[in-house]
Protein backbone atom coordinates (compact mmCIF):
# COMPACT_ATOMS: atom_id res chain seq x y z
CA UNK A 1 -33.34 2.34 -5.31
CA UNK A 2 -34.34 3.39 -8.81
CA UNK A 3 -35.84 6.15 -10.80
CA UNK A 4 -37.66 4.60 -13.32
CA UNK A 5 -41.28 5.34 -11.86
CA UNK A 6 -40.06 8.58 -10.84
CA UNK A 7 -38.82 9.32 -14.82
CA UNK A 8 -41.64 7.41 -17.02
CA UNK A 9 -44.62 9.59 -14.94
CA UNK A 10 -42.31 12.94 -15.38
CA UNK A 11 -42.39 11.85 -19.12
CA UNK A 12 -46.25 10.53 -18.96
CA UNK A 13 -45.13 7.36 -20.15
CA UNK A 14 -47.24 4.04 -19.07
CA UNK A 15 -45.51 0.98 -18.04
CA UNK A 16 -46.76 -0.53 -21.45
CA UNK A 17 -45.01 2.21 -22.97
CA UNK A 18 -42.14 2.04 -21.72
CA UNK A 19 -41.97 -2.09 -21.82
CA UNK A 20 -42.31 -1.66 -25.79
CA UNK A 21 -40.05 1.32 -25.98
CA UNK A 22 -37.49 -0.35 -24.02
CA UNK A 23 -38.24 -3.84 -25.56
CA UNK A 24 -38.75 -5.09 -21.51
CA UNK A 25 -41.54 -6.61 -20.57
CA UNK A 26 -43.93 -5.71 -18.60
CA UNK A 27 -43.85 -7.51 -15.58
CA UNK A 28 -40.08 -6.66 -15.54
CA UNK A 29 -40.59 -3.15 -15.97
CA UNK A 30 -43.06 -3.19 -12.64
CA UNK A 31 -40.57 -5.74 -10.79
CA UNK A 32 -37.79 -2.74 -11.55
CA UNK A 33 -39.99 -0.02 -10.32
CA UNK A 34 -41.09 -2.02 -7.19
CA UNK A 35 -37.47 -2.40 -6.33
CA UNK A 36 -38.50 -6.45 -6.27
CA UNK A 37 -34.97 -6.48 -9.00
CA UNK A 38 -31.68 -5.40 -6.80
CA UNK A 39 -30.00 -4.48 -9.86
CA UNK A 40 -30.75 -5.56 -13.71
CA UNK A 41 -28.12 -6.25 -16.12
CA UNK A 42 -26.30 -4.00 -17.61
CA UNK A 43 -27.90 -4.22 -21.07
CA UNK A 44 -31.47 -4.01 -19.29
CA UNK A 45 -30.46 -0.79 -17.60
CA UNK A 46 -29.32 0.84 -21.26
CA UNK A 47 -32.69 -0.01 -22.91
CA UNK A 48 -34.73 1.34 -19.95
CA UNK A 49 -32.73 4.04 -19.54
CA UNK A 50 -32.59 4.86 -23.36
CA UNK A 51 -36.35 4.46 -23.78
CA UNK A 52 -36.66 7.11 -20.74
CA UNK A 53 -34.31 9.46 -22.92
CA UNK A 54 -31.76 9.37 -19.81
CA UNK A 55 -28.43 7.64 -18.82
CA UNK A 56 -28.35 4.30 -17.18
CA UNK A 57 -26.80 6.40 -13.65
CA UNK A 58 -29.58 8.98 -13.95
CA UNK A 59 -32.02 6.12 -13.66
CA UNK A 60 -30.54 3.46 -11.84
CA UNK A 61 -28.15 6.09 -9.72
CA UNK A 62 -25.19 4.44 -7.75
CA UNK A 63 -25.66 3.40 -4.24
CA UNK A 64 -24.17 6.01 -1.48
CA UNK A 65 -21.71 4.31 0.56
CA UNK A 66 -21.95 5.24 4.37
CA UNK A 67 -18.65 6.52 5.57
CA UNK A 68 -16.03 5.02 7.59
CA UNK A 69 -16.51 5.52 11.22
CA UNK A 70 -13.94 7.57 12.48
CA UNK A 71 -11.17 5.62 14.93
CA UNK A 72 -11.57 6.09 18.22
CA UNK A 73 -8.98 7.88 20.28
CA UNK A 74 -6.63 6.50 22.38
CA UNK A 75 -7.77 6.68 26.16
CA UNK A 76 -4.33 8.04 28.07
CA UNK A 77 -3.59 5.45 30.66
CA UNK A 78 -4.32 7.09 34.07
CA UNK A 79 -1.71 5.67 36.48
């Protein structure tokens, strides 16, 4: 999941703006917002995320990792 919608209408930005800000095309800029691109590349990210006056992890934030399940305990052996 991404910010980039979220960010361009906070800034009232367009998606053409932001395509010729970022130098990213349109249809790349809406694939990004409709989460149809898992991840862009690096380089991608920077532009977007320079164009939205924000750092690429602001816009394109890490993805939470669910946490180990705990071990289970031990049953004691009832003889």
């Amino acid at each position: 999941m991404n910010r980039v919608k979220e960010l361009r209408e906070a800034r009232g930005l367009r998606r053409e703006d932001l395509a010729s800000r970022s130098s990213v095309s349109y249809e790349y800029v809406r694939r990004i917002e409709a989460n149809l691109v898992e991840s862009p590349s690096l380089p991608i990210a920077r532009q977007i995320a320079e164009a939205l006056g924000a750092t690429v992890d602001e816009v394109f934030p890490p993805p939470v990792e669910a946490p180990e399940p705990a071990p289970a305990e031990p049953s004691e052996a009832v003889s």
